[in-house]
N, C-alpha and C. Protein backbone atom coordinates (compact mmCIF):
# COMPACT_ATOMS: atom_id res chain seq x y z
N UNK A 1 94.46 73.52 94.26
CA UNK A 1 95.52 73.81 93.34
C UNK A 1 96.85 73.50 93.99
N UNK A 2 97.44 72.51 93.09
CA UNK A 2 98.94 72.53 93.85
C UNK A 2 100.15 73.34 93.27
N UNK A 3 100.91 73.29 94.34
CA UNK A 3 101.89 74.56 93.60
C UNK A 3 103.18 74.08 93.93
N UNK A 4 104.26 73.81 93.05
CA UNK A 4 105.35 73.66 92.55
C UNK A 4 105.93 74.25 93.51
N UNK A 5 107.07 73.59 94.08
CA UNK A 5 108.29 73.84 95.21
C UNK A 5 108.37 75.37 94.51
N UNK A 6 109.43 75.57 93.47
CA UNK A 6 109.97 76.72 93.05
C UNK A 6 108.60 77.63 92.61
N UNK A 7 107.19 77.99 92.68
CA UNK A 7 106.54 78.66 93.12
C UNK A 7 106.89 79.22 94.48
N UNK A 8 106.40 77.98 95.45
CA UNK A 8 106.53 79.19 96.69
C UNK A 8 108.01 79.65 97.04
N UNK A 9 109.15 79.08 96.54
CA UNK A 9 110.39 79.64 97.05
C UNK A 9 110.65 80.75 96.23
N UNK A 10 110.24 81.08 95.13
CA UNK A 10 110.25 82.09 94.37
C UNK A 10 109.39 83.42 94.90
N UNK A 11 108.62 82.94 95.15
CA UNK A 11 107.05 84.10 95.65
C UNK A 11 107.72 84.32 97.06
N UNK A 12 108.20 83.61 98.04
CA UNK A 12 108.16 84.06 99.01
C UNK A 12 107.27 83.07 99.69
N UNK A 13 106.14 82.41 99.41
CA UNK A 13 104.94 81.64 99.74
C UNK A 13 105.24 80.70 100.94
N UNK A 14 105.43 80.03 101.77
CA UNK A 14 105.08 79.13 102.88
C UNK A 14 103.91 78.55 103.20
N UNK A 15 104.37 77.15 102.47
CA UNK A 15 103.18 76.42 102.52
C UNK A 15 102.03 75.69 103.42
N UNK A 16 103.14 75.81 104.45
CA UNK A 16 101.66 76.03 105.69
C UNK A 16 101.62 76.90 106.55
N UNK A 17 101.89 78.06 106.18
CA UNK A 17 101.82 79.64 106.77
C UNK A 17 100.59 79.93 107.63
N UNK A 18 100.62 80.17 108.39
CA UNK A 18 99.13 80.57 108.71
C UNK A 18 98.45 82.11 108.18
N UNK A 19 99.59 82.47 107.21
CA UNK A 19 98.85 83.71 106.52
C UNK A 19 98.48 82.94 104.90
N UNK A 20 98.55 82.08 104.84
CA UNK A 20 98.10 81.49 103.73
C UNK A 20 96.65 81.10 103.71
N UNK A 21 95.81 81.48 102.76
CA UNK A 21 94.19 81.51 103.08
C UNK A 21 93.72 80.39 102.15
N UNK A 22 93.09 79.44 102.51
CA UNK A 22 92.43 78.37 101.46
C UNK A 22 92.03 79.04 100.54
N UNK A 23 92.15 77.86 99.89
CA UNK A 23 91.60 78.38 98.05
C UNK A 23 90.18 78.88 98.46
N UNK A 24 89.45 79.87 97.47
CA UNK A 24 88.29 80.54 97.90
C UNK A 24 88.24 81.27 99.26
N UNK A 25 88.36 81.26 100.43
CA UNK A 25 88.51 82.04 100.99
C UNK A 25 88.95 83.60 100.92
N UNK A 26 88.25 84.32 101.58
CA UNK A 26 88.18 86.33 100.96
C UNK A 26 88.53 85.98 99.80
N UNK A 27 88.35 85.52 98.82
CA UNK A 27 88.02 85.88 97.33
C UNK A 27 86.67 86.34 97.07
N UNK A 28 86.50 86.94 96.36
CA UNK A 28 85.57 87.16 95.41
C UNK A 28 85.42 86.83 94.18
N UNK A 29 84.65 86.11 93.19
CA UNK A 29 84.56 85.80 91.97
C UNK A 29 85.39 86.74 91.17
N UNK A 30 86.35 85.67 90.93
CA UNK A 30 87.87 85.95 89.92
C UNK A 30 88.50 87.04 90.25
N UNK A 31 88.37 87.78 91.62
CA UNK A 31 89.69 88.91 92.50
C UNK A 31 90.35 88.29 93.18
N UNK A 32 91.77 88.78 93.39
CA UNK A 32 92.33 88.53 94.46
C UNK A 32 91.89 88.59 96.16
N UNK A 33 92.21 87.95 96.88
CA UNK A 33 91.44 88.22 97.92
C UNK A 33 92.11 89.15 98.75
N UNK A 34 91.86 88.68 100.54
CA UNK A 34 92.54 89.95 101.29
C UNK A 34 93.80 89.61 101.56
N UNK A 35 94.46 88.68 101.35
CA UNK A 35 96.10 88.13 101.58
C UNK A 35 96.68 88.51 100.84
N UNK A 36 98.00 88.26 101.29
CA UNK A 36 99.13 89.11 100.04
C UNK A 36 99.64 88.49 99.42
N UNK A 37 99.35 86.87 99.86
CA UNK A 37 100.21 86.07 99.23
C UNK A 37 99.23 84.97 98.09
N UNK A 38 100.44 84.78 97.26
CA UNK A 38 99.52 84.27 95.85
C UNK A 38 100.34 83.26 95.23
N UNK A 39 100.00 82.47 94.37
CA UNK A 39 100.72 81.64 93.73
C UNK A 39 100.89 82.49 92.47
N UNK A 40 101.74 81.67 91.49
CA UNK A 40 101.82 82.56 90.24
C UNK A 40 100.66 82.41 89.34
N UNK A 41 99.90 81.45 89.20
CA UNK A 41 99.09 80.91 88.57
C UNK A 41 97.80 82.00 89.25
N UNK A 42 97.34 82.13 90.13
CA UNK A 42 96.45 83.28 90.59
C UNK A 42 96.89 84.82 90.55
N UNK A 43 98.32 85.16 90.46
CA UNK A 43 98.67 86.70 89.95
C UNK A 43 98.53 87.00 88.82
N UNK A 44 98.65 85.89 87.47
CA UNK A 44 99.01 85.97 86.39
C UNK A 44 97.35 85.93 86.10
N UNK A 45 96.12 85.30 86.91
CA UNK A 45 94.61 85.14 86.05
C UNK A 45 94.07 86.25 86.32
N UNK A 46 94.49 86.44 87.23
CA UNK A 46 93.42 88.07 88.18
C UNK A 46 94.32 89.59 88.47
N UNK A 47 95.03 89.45 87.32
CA UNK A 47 96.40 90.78 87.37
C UNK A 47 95.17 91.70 86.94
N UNK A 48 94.99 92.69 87.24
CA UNK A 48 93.90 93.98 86.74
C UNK A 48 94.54 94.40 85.50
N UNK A 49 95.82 94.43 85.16
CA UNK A 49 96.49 94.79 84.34
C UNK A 49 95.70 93.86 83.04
N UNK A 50 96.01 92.90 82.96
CA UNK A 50 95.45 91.41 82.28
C UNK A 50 93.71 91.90 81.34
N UNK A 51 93.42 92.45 82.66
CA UNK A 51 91.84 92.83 82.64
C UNK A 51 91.75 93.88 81.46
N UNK A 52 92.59 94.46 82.03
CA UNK A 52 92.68 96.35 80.50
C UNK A 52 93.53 95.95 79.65
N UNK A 53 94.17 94.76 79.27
CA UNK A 53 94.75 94.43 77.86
C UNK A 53 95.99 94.65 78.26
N UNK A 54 96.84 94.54 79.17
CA UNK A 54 98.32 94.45 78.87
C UNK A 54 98.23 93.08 79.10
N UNK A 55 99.10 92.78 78.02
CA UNK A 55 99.64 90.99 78.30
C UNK A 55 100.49 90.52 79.22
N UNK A 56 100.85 89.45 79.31
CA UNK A 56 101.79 89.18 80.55
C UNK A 56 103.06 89.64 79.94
N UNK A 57 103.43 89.36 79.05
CA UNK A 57 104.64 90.02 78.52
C UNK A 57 105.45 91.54 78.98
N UNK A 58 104.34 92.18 78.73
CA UNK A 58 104.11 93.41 78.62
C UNK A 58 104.02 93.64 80.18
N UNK A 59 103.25 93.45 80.80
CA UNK A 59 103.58 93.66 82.44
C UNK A 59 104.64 93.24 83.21
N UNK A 60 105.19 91.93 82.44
CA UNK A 60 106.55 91.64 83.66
C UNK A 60 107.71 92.50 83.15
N UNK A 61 107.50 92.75 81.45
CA UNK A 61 108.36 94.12 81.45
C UNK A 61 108.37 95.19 82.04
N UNK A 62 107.18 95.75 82.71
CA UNK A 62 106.61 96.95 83.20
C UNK A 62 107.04 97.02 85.14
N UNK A 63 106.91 95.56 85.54
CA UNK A 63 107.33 95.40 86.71
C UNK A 63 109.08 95.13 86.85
N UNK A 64 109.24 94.59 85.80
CA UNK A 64 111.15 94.72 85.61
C UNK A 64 111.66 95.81 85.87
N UNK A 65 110.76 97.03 84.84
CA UNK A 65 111.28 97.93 84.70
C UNK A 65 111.40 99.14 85.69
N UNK A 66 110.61 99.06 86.93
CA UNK A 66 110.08 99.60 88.11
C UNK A 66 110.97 99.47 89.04
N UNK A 67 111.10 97.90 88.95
CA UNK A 67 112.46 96.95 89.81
C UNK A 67 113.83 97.83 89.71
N UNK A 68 113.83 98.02 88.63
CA UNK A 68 115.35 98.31 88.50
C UNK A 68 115.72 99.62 88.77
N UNK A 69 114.35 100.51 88.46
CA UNK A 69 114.11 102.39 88.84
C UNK A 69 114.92 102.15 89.80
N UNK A 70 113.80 101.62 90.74
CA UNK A 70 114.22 101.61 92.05
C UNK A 70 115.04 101.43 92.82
N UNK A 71 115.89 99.98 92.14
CA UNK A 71 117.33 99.78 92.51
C UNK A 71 117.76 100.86 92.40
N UNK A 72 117.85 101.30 91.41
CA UNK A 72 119.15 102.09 90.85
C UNK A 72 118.83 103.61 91.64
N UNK A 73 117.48 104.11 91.61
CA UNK A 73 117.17 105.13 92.48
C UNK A 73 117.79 105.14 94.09
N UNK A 74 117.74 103.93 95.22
CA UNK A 74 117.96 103.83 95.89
C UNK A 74 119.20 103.92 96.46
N UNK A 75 120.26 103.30 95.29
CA UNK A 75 121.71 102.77 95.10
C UNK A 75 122.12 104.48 94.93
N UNK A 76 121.75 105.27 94.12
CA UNK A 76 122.05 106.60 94.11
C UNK A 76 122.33 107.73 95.30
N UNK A 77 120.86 106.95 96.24
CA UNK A 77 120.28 107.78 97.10
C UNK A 77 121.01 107.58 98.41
N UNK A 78 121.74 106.07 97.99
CA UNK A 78 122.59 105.79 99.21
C UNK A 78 122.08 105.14 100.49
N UNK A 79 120.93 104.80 100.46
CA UNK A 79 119.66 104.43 101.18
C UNK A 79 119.92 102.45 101.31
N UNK A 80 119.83 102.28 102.56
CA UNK A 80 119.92 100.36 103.19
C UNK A 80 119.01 99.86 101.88
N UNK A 81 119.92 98.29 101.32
CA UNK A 81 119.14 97.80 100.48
C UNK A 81 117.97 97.45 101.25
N UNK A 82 117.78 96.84 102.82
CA UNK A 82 116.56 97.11 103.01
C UNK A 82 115.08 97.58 102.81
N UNK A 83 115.31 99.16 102.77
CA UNK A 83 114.87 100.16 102.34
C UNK A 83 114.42 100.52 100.51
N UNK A 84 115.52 99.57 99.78
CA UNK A 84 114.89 99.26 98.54
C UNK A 84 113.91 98.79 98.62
N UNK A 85 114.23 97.43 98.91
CA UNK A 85 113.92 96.28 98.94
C UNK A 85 112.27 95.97 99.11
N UNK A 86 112.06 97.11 100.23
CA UNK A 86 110.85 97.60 100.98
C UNK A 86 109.84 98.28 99.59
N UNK A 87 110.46 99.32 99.19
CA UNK A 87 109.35 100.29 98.25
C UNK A 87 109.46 98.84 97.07
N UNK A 88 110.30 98.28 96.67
CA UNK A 88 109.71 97.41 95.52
C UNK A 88 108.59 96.80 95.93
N UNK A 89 108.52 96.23 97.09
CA UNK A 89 107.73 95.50 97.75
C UNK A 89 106.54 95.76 97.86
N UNK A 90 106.00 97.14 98.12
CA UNK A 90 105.03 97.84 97.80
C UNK A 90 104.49 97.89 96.35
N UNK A 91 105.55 98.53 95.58
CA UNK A 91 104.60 98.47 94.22
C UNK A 91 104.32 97.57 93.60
N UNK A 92 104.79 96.23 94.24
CA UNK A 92 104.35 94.72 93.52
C UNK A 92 102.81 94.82 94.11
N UNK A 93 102.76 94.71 95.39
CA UNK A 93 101.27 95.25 95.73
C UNK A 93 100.81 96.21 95.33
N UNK A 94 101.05 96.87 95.26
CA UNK A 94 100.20 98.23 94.45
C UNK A 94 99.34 97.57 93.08
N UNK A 95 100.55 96.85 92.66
CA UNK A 95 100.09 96.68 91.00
C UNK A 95 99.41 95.16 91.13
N UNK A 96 99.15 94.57 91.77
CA UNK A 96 98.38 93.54 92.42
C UNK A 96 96.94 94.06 92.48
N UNK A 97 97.00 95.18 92.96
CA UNK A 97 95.50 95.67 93.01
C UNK A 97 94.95 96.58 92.08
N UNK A 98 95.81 97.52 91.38
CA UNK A 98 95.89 98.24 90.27
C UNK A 98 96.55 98.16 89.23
N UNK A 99 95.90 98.44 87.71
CA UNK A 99 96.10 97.87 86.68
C UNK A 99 97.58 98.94 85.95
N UNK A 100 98.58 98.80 85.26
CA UNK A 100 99.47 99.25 85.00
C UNK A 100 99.10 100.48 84.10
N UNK A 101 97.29 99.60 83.02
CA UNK A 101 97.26 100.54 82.41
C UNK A 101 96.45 101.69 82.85
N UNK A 102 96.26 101.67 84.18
CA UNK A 102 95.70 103.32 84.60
C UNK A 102 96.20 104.22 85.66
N UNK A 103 97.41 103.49 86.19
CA UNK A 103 98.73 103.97 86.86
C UNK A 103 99.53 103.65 86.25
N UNK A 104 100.04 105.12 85.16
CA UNK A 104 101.74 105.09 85.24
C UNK A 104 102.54 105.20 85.77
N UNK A 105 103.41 104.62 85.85
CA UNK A 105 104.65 104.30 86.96
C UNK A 105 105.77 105.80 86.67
N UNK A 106 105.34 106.10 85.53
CA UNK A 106 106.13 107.83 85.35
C UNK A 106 105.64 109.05 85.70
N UNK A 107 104.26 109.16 86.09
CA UNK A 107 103.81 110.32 86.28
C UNK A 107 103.82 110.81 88.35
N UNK A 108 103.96 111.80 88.53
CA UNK A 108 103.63 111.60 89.82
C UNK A 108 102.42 112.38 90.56
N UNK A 109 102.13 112.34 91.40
CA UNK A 109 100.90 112.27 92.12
C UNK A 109 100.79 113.79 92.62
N UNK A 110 101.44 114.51 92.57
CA UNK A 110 101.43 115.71 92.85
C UNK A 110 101.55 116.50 91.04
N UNK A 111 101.53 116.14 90.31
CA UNK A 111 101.10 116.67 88.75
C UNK A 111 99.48 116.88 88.14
């Protein structure tokens, strides 16, 4: 699969990274594998979200909307954009591996 300049400069991606894993490699039939890094075309087929019926629509709203919590949580909190920058970073992975529709992003974990 080839991938479009503004893929990997967008993603973050480096195209001859040595954390970049050949196609098939730690995959499993139609999962993401053990790397973190993805093209868009493989986040968008194997989103878990995708799997339980949210559309793409509907999830990049859901990840927008997380994005910006957070900004704006952080920006409040007075906290290094670093330190934003960081927890967004996480819940893009998070939701990489878990589907939106069985983690809400409003409830918390101690409820």
């Amino acid at each position: 699969m080839a991938m479009l300049p503004s893929d990997s400069l967008h993603h973050g991606i480096v195209e001859n990274s040595p954390y970049r894993t050949a196609k098939g490699v730690n995959q499993e039939a139609g999962k993401l594998g053990a790397s973190w890094y993805f093209s868009r075309k493989e986040i968008e087929e194997n989103s878990p979200s995708k799997k339980d019926g949210i559309d793409l629509k509907k999830e990049s709203y859901l990840r927008k909307s997380y994005c910006t919590y957070l900004q704006d949580l952080g920006m409040r909190l007075k906290v290094p954009q670093v330190t934003i920058a960081t927890s967004i970073v996480f819940c893009h992975r998070f939701y990489l591996r878990q589907s939106h529709a069985k983690n809400d992003r409003r409830v918390s974990v101690s409820q």
